[in-house]
C-alpha atoms as a PDB file:
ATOM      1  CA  UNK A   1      63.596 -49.925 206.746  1.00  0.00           C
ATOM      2  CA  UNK A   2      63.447 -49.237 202.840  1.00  0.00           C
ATOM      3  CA  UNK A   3      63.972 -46.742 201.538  1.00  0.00           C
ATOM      4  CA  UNK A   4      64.628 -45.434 197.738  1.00  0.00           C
ATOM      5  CA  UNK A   5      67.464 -43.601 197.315  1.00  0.00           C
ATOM      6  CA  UNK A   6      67.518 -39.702 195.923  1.00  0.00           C
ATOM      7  CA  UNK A   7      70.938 -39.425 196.067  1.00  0.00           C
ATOM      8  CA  UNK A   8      77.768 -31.239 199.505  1.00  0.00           C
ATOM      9  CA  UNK A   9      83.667 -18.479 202.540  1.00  0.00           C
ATOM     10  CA  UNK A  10      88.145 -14.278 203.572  1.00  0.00           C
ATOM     11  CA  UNK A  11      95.380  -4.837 205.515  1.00  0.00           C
ATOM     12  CA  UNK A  12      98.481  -5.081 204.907  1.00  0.00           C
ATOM     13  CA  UNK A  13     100.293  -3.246 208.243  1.00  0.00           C
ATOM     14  CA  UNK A  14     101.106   0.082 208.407  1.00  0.00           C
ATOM     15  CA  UNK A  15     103.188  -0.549 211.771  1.00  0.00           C
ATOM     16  CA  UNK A  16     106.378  -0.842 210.230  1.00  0.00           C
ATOM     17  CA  UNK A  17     105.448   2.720 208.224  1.00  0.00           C
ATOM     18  CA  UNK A  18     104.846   4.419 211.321  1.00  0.00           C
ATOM     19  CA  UNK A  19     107.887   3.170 212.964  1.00  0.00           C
ATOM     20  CA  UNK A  20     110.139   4.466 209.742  1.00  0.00           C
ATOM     21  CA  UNK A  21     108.213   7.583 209.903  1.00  0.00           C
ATOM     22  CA  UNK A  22     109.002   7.925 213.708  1.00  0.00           C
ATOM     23  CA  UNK A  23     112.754   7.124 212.785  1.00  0.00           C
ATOM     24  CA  UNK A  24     112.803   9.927 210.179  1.00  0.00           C
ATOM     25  CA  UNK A  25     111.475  12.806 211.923  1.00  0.00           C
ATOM     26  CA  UNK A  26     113.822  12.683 215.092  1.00  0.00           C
ATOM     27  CA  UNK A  27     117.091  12.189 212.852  1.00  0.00           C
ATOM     28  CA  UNK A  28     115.884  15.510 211.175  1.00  0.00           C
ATOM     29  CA  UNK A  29     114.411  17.225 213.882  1.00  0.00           C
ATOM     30  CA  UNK A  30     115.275  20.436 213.033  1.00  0.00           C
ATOM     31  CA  UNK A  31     113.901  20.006 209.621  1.00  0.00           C
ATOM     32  CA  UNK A  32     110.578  18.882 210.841  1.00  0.00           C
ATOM     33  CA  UNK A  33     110.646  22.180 213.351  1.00  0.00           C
ATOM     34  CA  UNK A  34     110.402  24.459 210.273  1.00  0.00           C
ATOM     35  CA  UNK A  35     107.825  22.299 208.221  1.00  0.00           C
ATOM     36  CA  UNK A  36     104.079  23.419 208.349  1.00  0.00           C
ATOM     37  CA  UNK A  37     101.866  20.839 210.125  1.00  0.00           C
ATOM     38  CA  UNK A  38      99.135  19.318 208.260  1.00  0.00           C
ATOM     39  CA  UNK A  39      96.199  20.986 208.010  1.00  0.00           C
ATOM     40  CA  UNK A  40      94.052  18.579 210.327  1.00  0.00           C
ATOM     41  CA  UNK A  41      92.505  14.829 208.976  1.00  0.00           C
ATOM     42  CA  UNK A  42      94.559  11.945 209.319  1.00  0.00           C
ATOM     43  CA  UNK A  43      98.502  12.218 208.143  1.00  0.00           C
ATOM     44  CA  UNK A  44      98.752   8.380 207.420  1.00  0.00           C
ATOM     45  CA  UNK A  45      95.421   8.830 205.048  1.00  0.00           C
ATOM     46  CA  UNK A  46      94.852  10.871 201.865  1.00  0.00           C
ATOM     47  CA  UNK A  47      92.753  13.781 202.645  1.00  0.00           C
ATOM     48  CA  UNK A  48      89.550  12.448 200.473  1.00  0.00           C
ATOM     49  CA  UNK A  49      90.124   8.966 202.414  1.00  0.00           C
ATOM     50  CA  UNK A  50      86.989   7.753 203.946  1.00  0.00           C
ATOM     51  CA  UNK A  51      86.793   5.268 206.488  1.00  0.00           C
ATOM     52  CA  UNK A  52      85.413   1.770 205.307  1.00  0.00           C
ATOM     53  CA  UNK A  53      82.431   0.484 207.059  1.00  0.00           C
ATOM     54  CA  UNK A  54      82.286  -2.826 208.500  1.00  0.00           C
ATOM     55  CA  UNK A  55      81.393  -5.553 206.217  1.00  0.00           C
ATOM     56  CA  UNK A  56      79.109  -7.940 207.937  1.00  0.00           C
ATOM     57  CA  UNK A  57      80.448 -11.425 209.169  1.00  0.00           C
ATOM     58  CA  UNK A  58      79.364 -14.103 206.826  1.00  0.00           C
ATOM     59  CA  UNK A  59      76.451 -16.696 207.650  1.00  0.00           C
ATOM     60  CA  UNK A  60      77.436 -20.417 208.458  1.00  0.00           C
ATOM     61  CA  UNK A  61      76.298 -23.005 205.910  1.00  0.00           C
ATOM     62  CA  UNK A  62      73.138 -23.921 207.002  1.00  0.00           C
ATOM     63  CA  UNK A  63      72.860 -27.561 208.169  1.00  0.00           C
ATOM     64  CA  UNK A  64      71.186 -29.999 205.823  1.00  0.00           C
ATOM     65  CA  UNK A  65      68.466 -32.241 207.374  1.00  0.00           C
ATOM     66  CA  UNK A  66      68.671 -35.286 206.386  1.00  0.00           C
ATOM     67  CA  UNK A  67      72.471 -36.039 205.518  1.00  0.00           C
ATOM     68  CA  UNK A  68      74.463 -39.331 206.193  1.00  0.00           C
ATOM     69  CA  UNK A  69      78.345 -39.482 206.040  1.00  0.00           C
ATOM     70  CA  UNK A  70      79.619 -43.019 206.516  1.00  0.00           C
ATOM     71  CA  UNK A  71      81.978 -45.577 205.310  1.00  0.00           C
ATOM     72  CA  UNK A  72      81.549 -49.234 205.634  1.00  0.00           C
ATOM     73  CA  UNK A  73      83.476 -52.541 205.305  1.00  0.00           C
ATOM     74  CA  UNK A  74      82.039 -55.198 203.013  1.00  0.00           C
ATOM     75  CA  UNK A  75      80.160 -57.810 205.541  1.00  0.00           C
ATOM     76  CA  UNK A  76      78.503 -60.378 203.931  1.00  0.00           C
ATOM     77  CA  UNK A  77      76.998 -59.899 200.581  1.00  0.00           C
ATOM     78  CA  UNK A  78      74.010 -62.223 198.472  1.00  0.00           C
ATOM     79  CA  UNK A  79      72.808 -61.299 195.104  1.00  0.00           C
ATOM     80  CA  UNK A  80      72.082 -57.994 194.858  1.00  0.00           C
ATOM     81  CA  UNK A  81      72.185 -57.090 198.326  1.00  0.00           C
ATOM     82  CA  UNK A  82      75.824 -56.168 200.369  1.00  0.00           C
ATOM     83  CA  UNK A  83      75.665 -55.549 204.447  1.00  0.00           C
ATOM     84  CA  UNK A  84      77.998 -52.838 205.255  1.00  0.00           C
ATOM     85  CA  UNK A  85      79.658 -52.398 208.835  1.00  0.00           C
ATOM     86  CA  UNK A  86      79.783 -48.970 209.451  1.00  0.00           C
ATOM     87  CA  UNK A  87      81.253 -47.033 212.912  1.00  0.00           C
ATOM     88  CA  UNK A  88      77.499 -46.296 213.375  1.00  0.00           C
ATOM     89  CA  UNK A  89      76.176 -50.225 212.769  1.00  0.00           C
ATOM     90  CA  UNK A  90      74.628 -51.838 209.437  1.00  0.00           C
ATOM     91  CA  UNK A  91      73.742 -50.167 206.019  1.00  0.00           C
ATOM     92  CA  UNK A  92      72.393 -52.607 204.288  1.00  0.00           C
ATOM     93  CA  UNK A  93      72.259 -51.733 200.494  1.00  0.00           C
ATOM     94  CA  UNK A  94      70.203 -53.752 198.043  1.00  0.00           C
ATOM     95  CA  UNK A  95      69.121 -53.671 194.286  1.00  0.00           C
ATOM     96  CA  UNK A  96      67.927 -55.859 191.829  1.00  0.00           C
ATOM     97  CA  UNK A  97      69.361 -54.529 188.820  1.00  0.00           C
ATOM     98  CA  UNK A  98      73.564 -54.281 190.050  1.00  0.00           C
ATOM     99  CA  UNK A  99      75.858 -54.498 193.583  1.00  0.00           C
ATOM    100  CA  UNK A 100      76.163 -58.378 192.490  1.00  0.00           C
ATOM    101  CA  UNK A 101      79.921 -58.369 192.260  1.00  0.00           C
ATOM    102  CA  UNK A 102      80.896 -56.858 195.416  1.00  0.00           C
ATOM    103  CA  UNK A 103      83.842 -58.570 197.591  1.00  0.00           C
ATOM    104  CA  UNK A 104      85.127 -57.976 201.134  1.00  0.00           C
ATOM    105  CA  UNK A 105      87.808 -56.276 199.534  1.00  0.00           C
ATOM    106  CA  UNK A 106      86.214 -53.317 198.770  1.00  0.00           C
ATOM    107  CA  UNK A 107      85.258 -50.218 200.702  1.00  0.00           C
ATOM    108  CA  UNK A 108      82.278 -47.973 200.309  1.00  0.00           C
ATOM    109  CA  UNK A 109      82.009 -44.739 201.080  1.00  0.00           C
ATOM    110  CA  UNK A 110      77.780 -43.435 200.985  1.00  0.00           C
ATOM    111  CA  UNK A 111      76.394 -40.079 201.419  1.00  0.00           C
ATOM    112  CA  UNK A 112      73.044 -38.825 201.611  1.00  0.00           C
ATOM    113  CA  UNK A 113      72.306 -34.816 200.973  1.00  0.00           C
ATOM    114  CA  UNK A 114      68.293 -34.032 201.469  1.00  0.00           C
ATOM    115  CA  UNK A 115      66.850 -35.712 198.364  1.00  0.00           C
ATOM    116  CA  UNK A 116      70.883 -36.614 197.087  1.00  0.00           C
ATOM    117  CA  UNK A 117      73.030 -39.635 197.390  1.00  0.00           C
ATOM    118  CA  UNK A 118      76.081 -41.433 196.685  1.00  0.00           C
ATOM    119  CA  UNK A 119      77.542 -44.666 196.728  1.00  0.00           C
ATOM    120  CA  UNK A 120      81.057 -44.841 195.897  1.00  0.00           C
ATOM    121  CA  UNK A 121      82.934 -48.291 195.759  1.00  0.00           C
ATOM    122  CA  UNK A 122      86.393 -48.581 195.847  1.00  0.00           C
ATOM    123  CA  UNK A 123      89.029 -51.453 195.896  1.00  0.00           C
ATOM    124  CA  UNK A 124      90.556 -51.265 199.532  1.00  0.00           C
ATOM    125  CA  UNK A 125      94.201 -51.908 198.770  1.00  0.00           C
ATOM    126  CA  UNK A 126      94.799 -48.954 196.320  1.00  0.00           C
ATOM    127  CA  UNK A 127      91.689 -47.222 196.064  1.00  0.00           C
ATOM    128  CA  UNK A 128      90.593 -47.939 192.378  1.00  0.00           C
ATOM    129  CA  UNK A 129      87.207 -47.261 191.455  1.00  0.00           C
ATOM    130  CA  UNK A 130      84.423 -49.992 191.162  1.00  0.00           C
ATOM    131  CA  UNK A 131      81.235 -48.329 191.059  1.00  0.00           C
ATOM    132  CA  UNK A 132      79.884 -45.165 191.306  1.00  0.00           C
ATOM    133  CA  UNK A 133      76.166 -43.780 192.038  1.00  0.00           C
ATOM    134  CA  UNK A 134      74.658 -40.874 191.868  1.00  0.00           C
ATOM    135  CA  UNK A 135      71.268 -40.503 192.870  1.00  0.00           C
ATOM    136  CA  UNK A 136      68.772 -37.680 192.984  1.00  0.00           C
ATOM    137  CA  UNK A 137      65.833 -35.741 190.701  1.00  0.00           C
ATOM    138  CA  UNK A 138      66.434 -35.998 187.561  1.00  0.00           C
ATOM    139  CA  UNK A 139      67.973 -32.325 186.833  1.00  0.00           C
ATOM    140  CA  UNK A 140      69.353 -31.447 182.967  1.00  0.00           C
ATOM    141  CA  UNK A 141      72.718 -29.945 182.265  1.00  0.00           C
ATOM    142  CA  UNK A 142      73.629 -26.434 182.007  1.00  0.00           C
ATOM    143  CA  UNK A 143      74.394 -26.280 178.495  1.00  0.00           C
ATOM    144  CA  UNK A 144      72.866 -29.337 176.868  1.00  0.00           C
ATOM    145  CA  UNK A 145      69.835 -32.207 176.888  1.00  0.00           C
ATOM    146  CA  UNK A 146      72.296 -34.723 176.795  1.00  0.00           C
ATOM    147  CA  UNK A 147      73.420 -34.172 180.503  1.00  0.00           C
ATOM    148  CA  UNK A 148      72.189 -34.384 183.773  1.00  0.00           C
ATOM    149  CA  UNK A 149      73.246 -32.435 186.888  1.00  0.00           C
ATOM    150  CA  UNK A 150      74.012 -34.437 190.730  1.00  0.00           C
ATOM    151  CA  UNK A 151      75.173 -33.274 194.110  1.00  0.00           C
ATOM    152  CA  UNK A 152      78.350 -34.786 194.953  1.00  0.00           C
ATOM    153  CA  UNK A 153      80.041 -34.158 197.975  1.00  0.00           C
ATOM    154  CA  UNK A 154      82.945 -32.208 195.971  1.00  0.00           C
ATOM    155  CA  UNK A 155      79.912 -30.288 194.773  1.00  0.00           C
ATOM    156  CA  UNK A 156      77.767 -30.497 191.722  1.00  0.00           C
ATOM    157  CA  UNK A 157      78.736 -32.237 188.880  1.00  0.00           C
ATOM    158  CA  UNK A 158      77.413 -32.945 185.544  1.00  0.00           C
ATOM    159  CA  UNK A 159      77.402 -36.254 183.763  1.00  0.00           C
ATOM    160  CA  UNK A 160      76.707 -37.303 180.061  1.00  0.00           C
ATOM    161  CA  UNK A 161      74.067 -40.039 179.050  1.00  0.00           C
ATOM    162  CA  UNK A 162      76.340 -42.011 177.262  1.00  0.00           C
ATOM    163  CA  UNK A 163      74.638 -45.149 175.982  1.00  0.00           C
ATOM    164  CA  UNK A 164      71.795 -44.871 178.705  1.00  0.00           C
ATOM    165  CA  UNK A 165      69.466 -42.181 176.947  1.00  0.00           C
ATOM    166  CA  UNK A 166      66.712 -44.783 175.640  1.00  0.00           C
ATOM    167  CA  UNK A 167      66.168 -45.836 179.780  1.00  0.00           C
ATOM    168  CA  UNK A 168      66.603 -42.212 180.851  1.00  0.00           C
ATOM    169  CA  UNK A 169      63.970 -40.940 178.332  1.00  0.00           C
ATOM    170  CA  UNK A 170      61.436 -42.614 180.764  1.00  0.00           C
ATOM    171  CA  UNK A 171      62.456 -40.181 183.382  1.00  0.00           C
ATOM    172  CA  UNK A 172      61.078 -36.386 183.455  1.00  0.00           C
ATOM    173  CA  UNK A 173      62.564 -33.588 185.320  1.00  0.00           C
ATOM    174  CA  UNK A 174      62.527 -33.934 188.956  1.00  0.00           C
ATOM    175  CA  UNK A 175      61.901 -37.171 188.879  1.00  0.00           C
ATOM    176  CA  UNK A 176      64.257 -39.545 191.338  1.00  0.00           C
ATOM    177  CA  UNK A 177      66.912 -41.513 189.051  1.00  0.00           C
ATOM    178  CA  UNK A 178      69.686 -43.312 190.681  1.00  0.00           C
ATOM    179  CA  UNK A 179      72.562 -43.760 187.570  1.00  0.00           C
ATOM    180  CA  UNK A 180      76.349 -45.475 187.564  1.00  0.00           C
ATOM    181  CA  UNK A 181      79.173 -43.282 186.124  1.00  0.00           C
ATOM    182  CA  UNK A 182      82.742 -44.340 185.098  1.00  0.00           C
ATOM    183  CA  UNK A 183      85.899 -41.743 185.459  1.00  0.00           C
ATOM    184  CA  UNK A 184      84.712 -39.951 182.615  1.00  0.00           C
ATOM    185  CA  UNK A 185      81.688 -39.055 184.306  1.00  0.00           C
ATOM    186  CA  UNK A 186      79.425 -40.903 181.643  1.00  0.00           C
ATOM    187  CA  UNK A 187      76.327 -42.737 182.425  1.00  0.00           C
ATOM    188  CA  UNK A 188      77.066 -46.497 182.261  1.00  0.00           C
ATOM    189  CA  UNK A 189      73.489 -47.875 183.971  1.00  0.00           C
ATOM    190  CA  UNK A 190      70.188 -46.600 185.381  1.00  0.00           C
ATOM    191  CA  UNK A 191      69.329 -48.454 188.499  1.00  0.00           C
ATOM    192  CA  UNK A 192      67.237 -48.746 191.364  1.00  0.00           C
ATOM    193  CA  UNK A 193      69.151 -48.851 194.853  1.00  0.00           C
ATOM    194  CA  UNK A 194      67.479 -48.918 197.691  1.00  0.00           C
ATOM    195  CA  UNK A 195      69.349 -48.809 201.401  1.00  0.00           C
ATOM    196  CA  UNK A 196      68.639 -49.611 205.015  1.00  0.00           C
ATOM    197  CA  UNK A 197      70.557 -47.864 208.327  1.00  0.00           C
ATOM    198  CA  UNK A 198      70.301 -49.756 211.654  1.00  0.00           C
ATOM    199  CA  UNK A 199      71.807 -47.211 214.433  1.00  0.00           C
ATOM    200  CA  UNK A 200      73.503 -49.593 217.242  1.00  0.00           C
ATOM    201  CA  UNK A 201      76.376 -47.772 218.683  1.00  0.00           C
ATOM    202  CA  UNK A 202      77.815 -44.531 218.777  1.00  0.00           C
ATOM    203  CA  UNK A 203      81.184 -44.062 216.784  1.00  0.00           C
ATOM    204  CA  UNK A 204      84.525 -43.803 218.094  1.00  0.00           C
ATOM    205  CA  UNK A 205      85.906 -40.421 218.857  1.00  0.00           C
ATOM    206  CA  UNK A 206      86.787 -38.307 216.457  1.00  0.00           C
ATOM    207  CA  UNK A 207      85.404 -40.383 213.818  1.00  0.00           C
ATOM    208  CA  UNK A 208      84.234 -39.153 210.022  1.00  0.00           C
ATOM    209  CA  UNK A 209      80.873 -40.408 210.667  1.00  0.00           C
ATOM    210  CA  UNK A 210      77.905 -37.973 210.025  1.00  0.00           C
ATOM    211  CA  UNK A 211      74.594 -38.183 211.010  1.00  0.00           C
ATOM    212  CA  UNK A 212      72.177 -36.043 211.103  1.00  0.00           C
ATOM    213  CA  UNK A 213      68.132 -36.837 210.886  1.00  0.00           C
ATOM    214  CA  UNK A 214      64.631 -35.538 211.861  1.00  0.00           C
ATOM    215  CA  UNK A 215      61.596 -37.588 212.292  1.00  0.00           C
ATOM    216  CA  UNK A 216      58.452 -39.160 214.583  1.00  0.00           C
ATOM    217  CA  UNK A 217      58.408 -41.777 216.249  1.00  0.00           C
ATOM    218  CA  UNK A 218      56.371 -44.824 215.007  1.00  0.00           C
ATOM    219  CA  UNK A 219      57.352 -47.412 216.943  1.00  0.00           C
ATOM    220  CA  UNK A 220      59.173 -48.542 220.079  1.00  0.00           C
ATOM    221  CA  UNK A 221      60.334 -52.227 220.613  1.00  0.00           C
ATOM    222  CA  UNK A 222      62.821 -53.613 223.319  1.00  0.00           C
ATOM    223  CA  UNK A 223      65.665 -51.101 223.287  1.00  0.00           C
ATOM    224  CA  UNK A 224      64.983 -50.252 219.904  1.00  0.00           C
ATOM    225  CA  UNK A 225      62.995 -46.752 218.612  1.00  0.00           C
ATOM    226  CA  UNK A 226      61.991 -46.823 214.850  1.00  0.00           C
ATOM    227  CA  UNK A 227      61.226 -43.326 213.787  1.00  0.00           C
ATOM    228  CA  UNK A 228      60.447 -41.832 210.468  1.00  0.00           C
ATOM    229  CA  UNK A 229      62.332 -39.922 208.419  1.00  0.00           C
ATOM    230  CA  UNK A 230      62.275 -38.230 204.624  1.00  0.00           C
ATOM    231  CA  UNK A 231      64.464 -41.119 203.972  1.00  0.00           C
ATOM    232  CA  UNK A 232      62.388 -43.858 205.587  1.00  0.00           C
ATOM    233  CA  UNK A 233      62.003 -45.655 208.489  1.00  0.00           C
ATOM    234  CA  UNK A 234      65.240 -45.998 210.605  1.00  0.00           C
ATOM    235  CA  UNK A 235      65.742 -47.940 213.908  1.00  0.00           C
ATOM    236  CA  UNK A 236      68.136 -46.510 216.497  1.00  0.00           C
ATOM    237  CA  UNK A 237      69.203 -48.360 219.701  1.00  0.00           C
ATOM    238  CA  UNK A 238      68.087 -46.600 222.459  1.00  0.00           C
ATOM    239  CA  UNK A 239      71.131 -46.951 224.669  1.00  0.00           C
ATOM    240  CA  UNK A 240      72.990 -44.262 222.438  1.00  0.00           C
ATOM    241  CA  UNK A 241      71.409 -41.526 224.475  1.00  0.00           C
ATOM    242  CA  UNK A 242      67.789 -41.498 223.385  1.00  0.00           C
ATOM    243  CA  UNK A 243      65.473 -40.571 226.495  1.00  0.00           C
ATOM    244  CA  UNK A 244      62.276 -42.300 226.902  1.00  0.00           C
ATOM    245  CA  UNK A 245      59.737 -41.618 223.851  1.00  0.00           C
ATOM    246  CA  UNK A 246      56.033 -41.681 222.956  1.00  0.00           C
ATOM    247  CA  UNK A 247      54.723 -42.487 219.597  1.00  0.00           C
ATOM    248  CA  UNK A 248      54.361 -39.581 217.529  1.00  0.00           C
ATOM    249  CA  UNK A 249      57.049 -37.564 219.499  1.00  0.00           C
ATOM    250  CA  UNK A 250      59.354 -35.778 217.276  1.00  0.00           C
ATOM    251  CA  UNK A 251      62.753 -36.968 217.073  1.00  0.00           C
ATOM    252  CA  UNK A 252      66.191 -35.276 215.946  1.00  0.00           C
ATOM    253  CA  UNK A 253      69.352 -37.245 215.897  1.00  0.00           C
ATOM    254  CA  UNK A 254      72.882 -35.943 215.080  1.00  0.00           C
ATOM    255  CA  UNK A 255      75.841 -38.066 215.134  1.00  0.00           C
ATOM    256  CA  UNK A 256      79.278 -35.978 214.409  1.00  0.00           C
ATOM    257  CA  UNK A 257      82.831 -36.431 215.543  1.00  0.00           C
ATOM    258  CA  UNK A 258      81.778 -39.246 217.716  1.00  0.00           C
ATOM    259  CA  UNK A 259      79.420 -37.302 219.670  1.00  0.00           C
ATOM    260  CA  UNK A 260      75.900 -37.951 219.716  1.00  0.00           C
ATOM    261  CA  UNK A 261      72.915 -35.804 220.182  1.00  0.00           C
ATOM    262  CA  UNK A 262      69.273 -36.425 220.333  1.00  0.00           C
ATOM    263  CA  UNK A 263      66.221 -33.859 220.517  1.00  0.00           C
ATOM    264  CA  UNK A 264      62.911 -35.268 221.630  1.00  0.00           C
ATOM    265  CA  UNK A 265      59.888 -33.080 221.059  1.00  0.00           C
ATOM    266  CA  UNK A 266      56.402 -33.272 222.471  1.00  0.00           C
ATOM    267  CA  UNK A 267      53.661 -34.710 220.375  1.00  0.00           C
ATOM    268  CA  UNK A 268      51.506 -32.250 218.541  1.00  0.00           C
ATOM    269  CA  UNK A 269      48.217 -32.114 218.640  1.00  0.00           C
ATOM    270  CA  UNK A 270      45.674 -32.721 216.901  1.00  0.00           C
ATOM    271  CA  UNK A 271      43.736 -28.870 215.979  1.00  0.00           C
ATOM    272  CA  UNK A 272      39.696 -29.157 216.906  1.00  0.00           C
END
């Protein structure tokens, strides 16, 4: 499977007033005898003091369908294309333009956010940066032409051209552009990364690892189910947990903390 990439919510107590105020009154009792008692409402509230209504609970974050969360190990690597070991199986990642210089020293970290990605690659022993991708449709700046704006997982972030604006000039808004930043969050390459997920074995326990994806299925071979998804075709081994299937059965997947979940749907069909 091929697929391009496009690469993320809340009173202080008046207990110990009360208590003082329960303190006070018996030590002058008699003084409290010959005081006038309040003329009704609430003694602990200003007279015009209203009651606040309750404010409504706020919504969970809807969940975004389709998003990937993984990490993977350098594997084996060939020019312009590095196999990744990840807790979930191989993410094969592949371009013809960079990801020649990658070693087995390095660790990357990918995400993928509805039409949004990233590929972050970082040196294992103390975590310097390598490369970094953002991918996604091409969305300008807030606040100038020379910027574009990417989901990141520690939320949006906007990046200069740099020296890339003659290659990003053939790109119009909304279009998918997958571009390398430094530190400085300047544009250092355009490129075109493409990525492949093979689904083998549920993680370990508690693990990082995020999956979650909707598709049909188009194809069923040995153990394997290859089903179709807005990020491409992606084969999962059956022995996860996915019941028997049908071509053309929906199919929802969601890997999180280890735990794996799978939704099959009946076919729809066809109106007359």
């Amino acid at each position: 499977m091929t697929c391009a990439l496009r690469q993320i919510g809340w009173l202080a107590s008046l207990g110990p007033l009360f208590l003082a105020s329960a303190i006070a009154a018996g030590a002058v009792d008699a003084l409290a005898a010959e005081a006038e008692p309040p003329q009704g409402g609430n003694p602990a509230l200003p007279a015009d003091a209203t009651t606040p209504e309750p404010q409504p609970s706020e919504e969970a974050p809807a969940e975004v369908d389709p998003s990937i969360t993984l990490k993977g190990a350098v594997w084996r690597t060939k020019a312009g294309i590095v196999f990744l070991k990840t807790p979930v199986g191989l993410l094969t990642l592949s371009s013809k333009t960079t990801l020649k210089d990658l070693k087995g020293s390095q660790e990357v970290s990918f995400w993928v956010h509805e039409r949004d990605l990233v590929v972050e690659i970082r040196r294992r022993n103390d975590g310097s940066l390598v490369h970094r991708y953002l991918g996604g449709p091409m969305t300008s700046g807030p606040d100038s032409s020379k910027t574009l704006r990417y989901w990141t997982p520690d939320g949006e972030q906007t990046v200069h051209y740099g020296t890339q604006e003659a290659k990003l000039s053939t790109y119009h808004e909304g279009d998918q552009v997958v571009v390398e930043v430094d530190e400085s969050q300047t544009i250092i390459g355009v490129h075109d990364i493409q990525f492949d997920l093979q689904i083998s074995q549920a993680p370990p326990s508690g693990s990082p690892a995020q999956v979650r994806l909707t598709g049909s299925v188009s194809k069923t071979k040995s153990n394997f189910v290859f089903f179709r998804t807005p990020v491409g075709v992606v084969m999962v081994n059956a022995k996860i947990g996915v019941p028997p299937v049908k071509i053309g059965q929906s199919l929802s997947l969601h890997i999180d903390s280890g735990r794996v979940t799978v939704e099959v749907h009946k076919a729809t069909k066809p109106a007359t």
